[in-house]
Protein backbone atom coordinates (compact mmCIF):
# COMPACT_ATOMS: atom_id res chain seq x y z
CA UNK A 1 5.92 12.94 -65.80
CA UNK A 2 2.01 12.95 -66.24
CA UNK A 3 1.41 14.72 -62.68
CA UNK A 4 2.98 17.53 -60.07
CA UNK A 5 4.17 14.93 -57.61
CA UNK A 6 6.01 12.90 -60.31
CA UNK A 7 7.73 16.25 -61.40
CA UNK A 8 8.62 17.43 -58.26
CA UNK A 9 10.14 14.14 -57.37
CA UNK A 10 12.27 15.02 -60.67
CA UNK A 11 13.08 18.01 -59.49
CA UNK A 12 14.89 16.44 -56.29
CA UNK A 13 16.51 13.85 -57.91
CA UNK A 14 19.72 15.38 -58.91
CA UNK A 15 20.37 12.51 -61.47
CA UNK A 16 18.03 13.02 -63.61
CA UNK A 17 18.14 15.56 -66.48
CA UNK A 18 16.97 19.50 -66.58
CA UNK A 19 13.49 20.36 -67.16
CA UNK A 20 12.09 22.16 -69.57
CA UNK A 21 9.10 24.53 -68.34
CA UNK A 22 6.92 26.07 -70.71
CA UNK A 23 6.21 29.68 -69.38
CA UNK A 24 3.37 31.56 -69.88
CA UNK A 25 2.79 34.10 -72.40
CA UNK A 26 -0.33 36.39 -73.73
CA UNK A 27 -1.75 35.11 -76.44
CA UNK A 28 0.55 32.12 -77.12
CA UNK A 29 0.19 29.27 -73.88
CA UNK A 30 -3.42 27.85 -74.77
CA UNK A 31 -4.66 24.64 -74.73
CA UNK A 32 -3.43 23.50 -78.19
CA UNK A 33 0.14 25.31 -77.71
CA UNK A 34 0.88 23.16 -74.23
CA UNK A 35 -0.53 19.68 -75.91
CA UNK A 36 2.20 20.53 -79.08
CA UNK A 37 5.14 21.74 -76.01
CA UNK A 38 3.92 18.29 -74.53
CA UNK A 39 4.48 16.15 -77.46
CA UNK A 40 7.50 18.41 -78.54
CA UNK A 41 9.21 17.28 -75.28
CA UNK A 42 8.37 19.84 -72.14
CA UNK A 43 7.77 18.39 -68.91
CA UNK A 44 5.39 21.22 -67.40
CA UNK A 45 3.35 24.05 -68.63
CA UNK A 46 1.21 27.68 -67.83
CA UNK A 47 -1.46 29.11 -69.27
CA UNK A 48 -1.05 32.42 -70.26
CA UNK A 49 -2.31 34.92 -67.45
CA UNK A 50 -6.10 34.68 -66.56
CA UNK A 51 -8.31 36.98 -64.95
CA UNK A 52 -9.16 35.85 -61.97
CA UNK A 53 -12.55 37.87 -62.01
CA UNK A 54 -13.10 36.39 -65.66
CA UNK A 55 -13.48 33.17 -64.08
CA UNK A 56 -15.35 33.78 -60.78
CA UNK A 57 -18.21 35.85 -63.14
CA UNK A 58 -17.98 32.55 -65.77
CA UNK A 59 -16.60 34.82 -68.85
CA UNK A 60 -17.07 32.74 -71.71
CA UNK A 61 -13.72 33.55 -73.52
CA UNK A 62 -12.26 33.19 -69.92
CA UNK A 63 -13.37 30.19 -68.79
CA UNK A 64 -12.45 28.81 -72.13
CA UNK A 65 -8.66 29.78 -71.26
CA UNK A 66 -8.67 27.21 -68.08
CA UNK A 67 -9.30 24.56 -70.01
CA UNK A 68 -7.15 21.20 -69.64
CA UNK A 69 -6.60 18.48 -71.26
CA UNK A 70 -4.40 15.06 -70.37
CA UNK A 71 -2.36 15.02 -72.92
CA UNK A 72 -0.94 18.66 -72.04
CA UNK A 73 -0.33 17.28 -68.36
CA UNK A 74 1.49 18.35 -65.82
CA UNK A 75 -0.12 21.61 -66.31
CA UNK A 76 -0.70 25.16 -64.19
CA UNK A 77 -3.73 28.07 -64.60
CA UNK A 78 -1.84 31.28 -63.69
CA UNK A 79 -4.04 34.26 -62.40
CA UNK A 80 -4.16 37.66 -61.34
CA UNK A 81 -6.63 39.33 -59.17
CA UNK A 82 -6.94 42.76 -57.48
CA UNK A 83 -8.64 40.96 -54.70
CA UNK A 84 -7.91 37.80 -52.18
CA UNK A 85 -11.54 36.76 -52.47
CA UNK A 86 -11.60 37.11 -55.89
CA UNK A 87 -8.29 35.12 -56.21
CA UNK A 88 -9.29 32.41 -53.77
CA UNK A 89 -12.52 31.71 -55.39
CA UNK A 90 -10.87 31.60 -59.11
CA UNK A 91 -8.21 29.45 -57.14
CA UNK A 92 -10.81 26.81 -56.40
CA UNK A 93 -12.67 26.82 -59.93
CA UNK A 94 -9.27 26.15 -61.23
CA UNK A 95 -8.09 23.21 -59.01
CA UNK A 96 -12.00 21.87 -59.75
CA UNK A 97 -11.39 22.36 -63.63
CA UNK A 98 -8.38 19.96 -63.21
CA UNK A 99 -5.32 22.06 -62.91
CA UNK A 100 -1.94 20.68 -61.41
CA UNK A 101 -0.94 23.75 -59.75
CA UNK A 102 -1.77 27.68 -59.42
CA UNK A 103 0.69 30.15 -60.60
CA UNK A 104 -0.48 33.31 -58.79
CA UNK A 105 1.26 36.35 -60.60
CA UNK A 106 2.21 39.25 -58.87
CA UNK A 107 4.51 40.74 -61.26
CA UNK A 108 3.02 41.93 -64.54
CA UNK A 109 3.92 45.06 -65.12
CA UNK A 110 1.55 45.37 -68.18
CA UNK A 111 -0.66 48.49 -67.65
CA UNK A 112 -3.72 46.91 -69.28
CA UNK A 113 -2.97 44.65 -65.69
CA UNK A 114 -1.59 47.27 -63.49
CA UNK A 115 -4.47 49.52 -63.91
CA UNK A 116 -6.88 47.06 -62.50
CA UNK A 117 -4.64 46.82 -58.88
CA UNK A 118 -3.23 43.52 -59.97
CA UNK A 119 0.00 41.82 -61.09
CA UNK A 120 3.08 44.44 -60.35
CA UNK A 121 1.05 46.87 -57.85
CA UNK A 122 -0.70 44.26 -55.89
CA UNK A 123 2.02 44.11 -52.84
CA UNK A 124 0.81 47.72 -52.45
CA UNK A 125 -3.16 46.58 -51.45
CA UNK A 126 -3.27 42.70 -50.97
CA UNK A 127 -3.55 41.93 -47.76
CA UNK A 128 -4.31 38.18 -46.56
CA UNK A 129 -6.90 37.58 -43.97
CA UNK A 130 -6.10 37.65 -40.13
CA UNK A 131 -8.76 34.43 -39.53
């Protein structure tokens, strides 16, 4: 499976074998550590969680984390934001840089995270736009 509509045609084809999804985690899913899960046999991977501010200011070490190669393919960029506008523009940086898919996280719980209005404590502000 070398892109998101070959794996989600795996995913509906109940003959075919379970998949093996390489989640993201801090410090570990980089670019090298999804081409070796890749070659070691997974059929999708995250990045570890990325700011989504990093990216729309062009944060060196951030943008850095958003970068894709084939060979780690079918691949997503997950972010977290305090902001829609914020998340949205990161959104479209990402799908430009190559991704396959967004993971947007609204669940950390990690206070370095929380503190900043994002991940766990974003259902409490986040609102989407009316137009």
């Amino acid at each position: 499976m070398n892109t998101i509509h070959e794996f989600i045609d795996h995913l509906k084809d109940p003959t075919k074998r379970k998949v093996l999804v390489v989640a993201p985690m801090a410090g570990i899913s980089n670019r090298p550590f999804r081409t070796i899960m890749r070659r070691l046999g997974s059929d999708i991977s995250v990045s570890e969680l990325v700011s989504a501010k990093g990216i729309v200011y062009g944060g060196k070490k951030t943008l850095h984390l958003i970068r894709i190669s084939d060979q780690e393919r079918p691949v997503g960029i997950q972010l977290f934001g305090e902001d829609i506008p914020s998340l949205c523009e990161a959104a479209k940086i990402v799908e430009q840089n190559g991704a396959d898919f967004i993971d947007l996280n609204f669940g950390c719980p990690v206070v370095k995270v929380v503190r900043r209005g994002a991940g766990a404590v974003s259902y409490t502000h986040l609102t989407l736009p009316t137009s």
